[in-house]
C-alpha atoms as a PDB file:
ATOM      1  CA  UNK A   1       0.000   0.000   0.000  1.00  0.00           C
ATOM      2  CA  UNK A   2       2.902   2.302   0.964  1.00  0.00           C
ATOM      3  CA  UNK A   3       4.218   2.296  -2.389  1.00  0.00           C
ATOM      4  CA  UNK A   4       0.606   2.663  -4.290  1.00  0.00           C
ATOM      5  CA  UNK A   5      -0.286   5.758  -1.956  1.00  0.00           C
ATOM      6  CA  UNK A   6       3.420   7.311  -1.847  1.00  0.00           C
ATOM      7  CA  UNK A   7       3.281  10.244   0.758  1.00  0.00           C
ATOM      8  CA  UNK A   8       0.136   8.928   2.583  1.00  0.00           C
ATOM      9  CA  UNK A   9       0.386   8.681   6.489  1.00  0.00           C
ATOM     10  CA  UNK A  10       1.101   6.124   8.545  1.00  0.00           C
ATOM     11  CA  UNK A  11      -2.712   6.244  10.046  1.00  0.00           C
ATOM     12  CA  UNK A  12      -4.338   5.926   6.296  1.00  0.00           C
ATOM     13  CA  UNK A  13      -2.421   3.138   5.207  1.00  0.00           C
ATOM     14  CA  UNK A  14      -3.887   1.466   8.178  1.00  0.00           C
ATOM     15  CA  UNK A  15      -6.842   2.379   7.938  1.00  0.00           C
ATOM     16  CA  UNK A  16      -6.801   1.472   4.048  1.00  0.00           C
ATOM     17  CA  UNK A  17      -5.455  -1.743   4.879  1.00  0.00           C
ATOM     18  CA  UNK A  18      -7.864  -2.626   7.084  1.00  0.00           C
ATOM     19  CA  UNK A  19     -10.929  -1.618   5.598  1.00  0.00           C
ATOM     20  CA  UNK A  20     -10.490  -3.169   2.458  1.00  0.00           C
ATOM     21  CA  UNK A  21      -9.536  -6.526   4.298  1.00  0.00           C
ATOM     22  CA  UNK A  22     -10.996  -9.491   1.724  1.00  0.00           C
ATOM     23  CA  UNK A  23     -12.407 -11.406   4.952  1.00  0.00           C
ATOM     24  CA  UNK A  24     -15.096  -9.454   6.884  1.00  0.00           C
ATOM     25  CA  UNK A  25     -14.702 -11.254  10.020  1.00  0.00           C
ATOM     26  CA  UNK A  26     -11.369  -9.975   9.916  1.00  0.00           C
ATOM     27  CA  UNK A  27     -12.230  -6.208   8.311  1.00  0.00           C
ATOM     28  CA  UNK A  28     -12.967  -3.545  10.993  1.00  0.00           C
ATOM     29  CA  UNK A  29     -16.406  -3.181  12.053  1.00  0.00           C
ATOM     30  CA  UNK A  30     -18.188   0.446  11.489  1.00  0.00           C
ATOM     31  CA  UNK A  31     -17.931   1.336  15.041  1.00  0.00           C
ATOM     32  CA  UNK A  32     -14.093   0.576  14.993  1.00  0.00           C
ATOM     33  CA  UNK A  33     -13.404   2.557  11.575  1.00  0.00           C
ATOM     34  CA  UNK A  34     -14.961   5.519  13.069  1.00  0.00           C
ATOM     35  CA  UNK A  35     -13.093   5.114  16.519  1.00  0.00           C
ATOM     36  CA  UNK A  36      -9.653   4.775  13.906  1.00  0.00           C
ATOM     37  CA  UNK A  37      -7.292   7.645  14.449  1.00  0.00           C
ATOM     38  CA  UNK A  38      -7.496   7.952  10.839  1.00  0.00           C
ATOM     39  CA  UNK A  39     -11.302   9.151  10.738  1.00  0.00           C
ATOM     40  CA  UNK A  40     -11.712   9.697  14.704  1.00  0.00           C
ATOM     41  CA  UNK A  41     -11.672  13.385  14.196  1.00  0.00           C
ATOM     42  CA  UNK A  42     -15.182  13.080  12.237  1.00  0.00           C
ATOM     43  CA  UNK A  43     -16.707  10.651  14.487  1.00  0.00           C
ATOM     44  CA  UNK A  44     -19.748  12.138  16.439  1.00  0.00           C
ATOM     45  CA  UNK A  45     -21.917   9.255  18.068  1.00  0.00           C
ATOM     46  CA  UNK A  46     -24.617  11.734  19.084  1.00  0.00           C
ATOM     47  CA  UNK A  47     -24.981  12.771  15.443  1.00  0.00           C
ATOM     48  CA  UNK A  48     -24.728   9.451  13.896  1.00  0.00           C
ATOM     49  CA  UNK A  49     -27.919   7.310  13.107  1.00  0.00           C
ATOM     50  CA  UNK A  50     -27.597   3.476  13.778  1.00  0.00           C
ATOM     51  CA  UNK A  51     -29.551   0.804  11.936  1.00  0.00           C
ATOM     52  CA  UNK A  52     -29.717  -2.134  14.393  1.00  0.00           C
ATOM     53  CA  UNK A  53     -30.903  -4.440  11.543  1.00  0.00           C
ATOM     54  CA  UNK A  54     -29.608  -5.783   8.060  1.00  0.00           C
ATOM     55  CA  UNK A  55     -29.877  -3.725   5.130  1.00  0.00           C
ATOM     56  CA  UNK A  56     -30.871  -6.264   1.699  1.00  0.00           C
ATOM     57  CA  UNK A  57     -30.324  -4.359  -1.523  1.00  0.00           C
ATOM     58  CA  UNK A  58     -32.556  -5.818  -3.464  1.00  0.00           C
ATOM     59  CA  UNK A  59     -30.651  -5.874  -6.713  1.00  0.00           C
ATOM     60  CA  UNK A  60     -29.900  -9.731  -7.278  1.00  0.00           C
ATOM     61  CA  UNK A  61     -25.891 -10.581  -7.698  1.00  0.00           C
ATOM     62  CA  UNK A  62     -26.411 -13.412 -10.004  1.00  0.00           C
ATOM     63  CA  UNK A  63     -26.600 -10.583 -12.655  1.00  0.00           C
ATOM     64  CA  UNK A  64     -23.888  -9.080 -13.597  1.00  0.00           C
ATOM     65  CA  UNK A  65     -24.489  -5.188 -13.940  1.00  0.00           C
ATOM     66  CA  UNK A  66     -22.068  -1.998 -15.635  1.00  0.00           C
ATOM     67  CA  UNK A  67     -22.179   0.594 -12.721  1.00  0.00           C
ATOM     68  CA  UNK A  68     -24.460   2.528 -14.839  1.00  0.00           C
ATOM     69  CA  UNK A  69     -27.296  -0.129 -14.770  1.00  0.00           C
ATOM     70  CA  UNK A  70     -26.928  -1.033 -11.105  1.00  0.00           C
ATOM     71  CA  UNK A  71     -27.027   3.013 -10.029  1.00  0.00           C
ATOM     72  CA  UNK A  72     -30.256   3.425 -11.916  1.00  0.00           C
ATOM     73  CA  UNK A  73     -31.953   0.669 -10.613  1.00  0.00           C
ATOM     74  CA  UNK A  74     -31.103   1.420  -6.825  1.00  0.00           C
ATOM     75  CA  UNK A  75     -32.137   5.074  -7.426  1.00  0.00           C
ATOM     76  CA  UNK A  76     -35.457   3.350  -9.180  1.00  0.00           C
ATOM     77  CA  UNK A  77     -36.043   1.289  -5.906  1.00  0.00           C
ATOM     78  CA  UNK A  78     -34.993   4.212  -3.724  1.00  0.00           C
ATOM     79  CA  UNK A  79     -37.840   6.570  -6.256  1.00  0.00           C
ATOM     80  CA  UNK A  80     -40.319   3.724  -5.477  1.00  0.00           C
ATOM     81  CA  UNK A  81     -40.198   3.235  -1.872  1.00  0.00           C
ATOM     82  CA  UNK A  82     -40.975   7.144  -1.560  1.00  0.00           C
ATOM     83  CA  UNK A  83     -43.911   6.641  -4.126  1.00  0.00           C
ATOM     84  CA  UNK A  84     -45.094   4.150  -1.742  1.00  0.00           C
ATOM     85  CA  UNK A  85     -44.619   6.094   1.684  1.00  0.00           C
ATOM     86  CA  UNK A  86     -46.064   9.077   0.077  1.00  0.00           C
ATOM     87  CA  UNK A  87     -49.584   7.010  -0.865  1.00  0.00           C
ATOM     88  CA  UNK A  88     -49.459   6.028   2.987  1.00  0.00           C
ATOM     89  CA  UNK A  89     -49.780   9.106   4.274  1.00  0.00           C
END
């Protein structure tokens, strides 16, 4: 990483390193990115919103999508939920 980000700090190649880590039950949790000196400056837990359950995104991975394709149809779910919340109320 050092020699990919020449000149970057000690703190973001860590923090690169291990937020990118291939196995998530080795990858740094939110809680601990935000608590890493790297980003600790910008962590503020009484502005911060937590979801205490799993977000699906309900675009299926067996098909492959350009980034183009997969942006429009999460803003087209995204457009569709509001439709829906709107009618509600």
């Amino acid at each position: 990483m050092s020699q990919f980000f020449k000149g970057a700090s000690k703190d973001a190649l860590d923090f690169l390193k291990r937020t990118l880590e291939f196995d998530p039950n080795k990858r740094l949790t939110i809680e601990q990115a935000l608590k890493h000196p790297f980003v600790r400056q910008f962590h503020n837990p009484a502005e911060e919103i937590v979801c205490n359950k799993i977000i699906h995104i309900p675009i299926s991975d067996a098909k492959k999508l350009s980034v183009k394709e997969y942006r429009d149809a999460l803003y087209a779910d995204i457009y569709q939920k509001k439709r829906d919340q709107r009618k509600k109320f």
